[in-house]
PDB file of N, CA and C in Angstrom:
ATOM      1  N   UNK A   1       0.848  -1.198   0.000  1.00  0.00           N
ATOM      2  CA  UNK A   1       0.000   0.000   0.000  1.00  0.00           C
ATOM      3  C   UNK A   1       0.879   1.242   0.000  1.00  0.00           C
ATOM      4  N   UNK A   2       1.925   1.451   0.732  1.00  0.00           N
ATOM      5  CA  UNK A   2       2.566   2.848   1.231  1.00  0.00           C
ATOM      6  C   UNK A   2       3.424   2.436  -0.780  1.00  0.00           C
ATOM      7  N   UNK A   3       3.888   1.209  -0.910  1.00  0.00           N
ATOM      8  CA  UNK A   3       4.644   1.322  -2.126  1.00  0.00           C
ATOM      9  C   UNK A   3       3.518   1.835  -2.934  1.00  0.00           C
ATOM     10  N   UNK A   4       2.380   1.795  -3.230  1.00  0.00           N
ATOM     11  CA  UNK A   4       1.488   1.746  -4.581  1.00  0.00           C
ATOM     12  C   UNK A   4       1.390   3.723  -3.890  1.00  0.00           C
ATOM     13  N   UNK A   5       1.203   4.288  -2.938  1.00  0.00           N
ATOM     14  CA  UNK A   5       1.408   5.766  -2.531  1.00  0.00           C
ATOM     15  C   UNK A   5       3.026   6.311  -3.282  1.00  0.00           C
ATOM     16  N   UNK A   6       3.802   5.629  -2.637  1.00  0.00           N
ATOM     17  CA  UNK A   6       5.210   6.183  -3.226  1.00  0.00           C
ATOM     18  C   UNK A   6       5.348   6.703  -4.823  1.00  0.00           C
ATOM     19  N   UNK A   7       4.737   5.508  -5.675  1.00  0.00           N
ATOM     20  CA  UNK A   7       4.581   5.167  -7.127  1.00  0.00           C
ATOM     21  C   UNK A   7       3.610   6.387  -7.352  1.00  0.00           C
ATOM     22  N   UNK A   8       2.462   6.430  -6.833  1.00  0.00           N
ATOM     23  CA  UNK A   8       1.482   7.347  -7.026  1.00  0.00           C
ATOM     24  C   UNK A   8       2.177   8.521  -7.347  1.00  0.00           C
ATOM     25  N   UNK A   9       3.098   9.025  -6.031  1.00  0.00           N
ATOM     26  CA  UNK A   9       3.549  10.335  -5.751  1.00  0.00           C
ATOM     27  C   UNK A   9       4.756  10.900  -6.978  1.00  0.00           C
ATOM     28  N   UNK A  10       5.395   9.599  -7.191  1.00  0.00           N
ATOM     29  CA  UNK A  10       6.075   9.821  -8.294  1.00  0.00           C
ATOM     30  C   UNK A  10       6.096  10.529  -9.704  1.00  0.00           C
ATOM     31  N   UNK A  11       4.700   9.581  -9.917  1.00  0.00           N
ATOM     32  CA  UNK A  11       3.960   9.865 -11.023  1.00  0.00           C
ATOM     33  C   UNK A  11       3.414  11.424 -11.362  1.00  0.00           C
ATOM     34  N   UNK A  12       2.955  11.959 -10.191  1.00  0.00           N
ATOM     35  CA  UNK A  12       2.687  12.964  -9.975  1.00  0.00           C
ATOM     36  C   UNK A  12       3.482  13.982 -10.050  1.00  0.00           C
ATOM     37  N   UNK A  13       4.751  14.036  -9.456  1.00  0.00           N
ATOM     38  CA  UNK A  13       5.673  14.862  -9.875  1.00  0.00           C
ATOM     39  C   UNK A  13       6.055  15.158 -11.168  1.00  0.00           C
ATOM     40  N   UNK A  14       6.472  13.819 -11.686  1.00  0.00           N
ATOM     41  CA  UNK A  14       6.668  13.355 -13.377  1.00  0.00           C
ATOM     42  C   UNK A  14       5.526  14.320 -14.711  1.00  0.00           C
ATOM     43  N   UNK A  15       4.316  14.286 -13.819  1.00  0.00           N
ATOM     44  CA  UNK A  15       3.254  15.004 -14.923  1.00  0.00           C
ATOM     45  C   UNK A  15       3.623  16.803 -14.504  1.00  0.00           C
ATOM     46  N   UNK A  16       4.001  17.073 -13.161  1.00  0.00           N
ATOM     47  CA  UNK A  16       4.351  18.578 -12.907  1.00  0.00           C
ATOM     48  C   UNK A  16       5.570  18.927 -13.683  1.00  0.00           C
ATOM     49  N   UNK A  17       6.255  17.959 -13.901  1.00  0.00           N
ATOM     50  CA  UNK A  17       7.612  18.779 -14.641  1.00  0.00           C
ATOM     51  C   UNK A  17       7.123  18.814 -16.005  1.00  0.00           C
ATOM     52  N   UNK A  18       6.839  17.563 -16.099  1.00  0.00           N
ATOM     53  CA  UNK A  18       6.314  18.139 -17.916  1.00  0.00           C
ATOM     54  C   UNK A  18       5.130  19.177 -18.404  1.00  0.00           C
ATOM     55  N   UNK A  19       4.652  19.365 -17.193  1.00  0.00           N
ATOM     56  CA  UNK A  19       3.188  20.565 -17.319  1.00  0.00           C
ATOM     57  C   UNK A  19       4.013  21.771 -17.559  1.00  0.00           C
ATOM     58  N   UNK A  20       5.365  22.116 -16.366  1.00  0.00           N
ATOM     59  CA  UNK A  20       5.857  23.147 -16.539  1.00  0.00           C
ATOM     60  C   UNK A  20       6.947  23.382 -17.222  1.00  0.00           C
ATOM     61  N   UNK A  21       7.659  22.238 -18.117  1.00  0.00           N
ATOM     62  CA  UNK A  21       8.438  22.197 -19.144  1.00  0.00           C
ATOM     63  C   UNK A  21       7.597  22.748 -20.352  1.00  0.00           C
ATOM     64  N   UNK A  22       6.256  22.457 -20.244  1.00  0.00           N
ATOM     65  CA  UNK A  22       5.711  22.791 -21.799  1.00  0.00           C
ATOM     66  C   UNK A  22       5.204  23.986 -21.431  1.00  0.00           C
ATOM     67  N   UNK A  23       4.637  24.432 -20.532  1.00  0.00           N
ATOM     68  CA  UNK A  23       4.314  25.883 -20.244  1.00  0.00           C
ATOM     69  C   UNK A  23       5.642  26.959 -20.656  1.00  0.00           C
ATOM     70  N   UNK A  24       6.858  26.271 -20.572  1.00  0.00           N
ATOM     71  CA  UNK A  24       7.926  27.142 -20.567  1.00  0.00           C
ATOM     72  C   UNK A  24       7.746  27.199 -21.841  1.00  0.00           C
ATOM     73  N   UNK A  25       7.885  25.988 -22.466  1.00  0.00           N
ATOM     74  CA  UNK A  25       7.614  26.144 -24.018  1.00  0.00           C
ATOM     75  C   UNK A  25       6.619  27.182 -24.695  1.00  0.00           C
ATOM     76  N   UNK A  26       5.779  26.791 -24.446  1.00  0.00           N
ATOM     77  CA  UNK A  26       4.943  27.866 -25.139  1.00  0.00           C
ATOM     78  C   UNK A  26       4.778  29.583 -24.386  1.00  0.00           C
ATOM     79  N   UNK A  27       5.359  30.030 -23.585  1.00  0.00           N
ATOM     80  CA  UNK A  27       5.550  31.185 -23.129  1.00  0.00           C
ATOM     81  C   UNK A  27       6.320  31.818 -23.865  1.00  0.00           C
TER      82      UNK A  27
END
């Protein structure tokens, strides 16, 4: 359970950098 949270949290970060990698992009 805390592993399938860890993975979760990961993932989550992973979609914030690329949200704000492409925001940089198109700015």
């Amino acid at each position: 359970d805390n592993l399938i949270t860890l993975h979760q949290r990961e993932l989550d970060k992973l979609q914030n950098i690329k949200k704000s990698c492409l925001q940089k992009m198109f700015v």
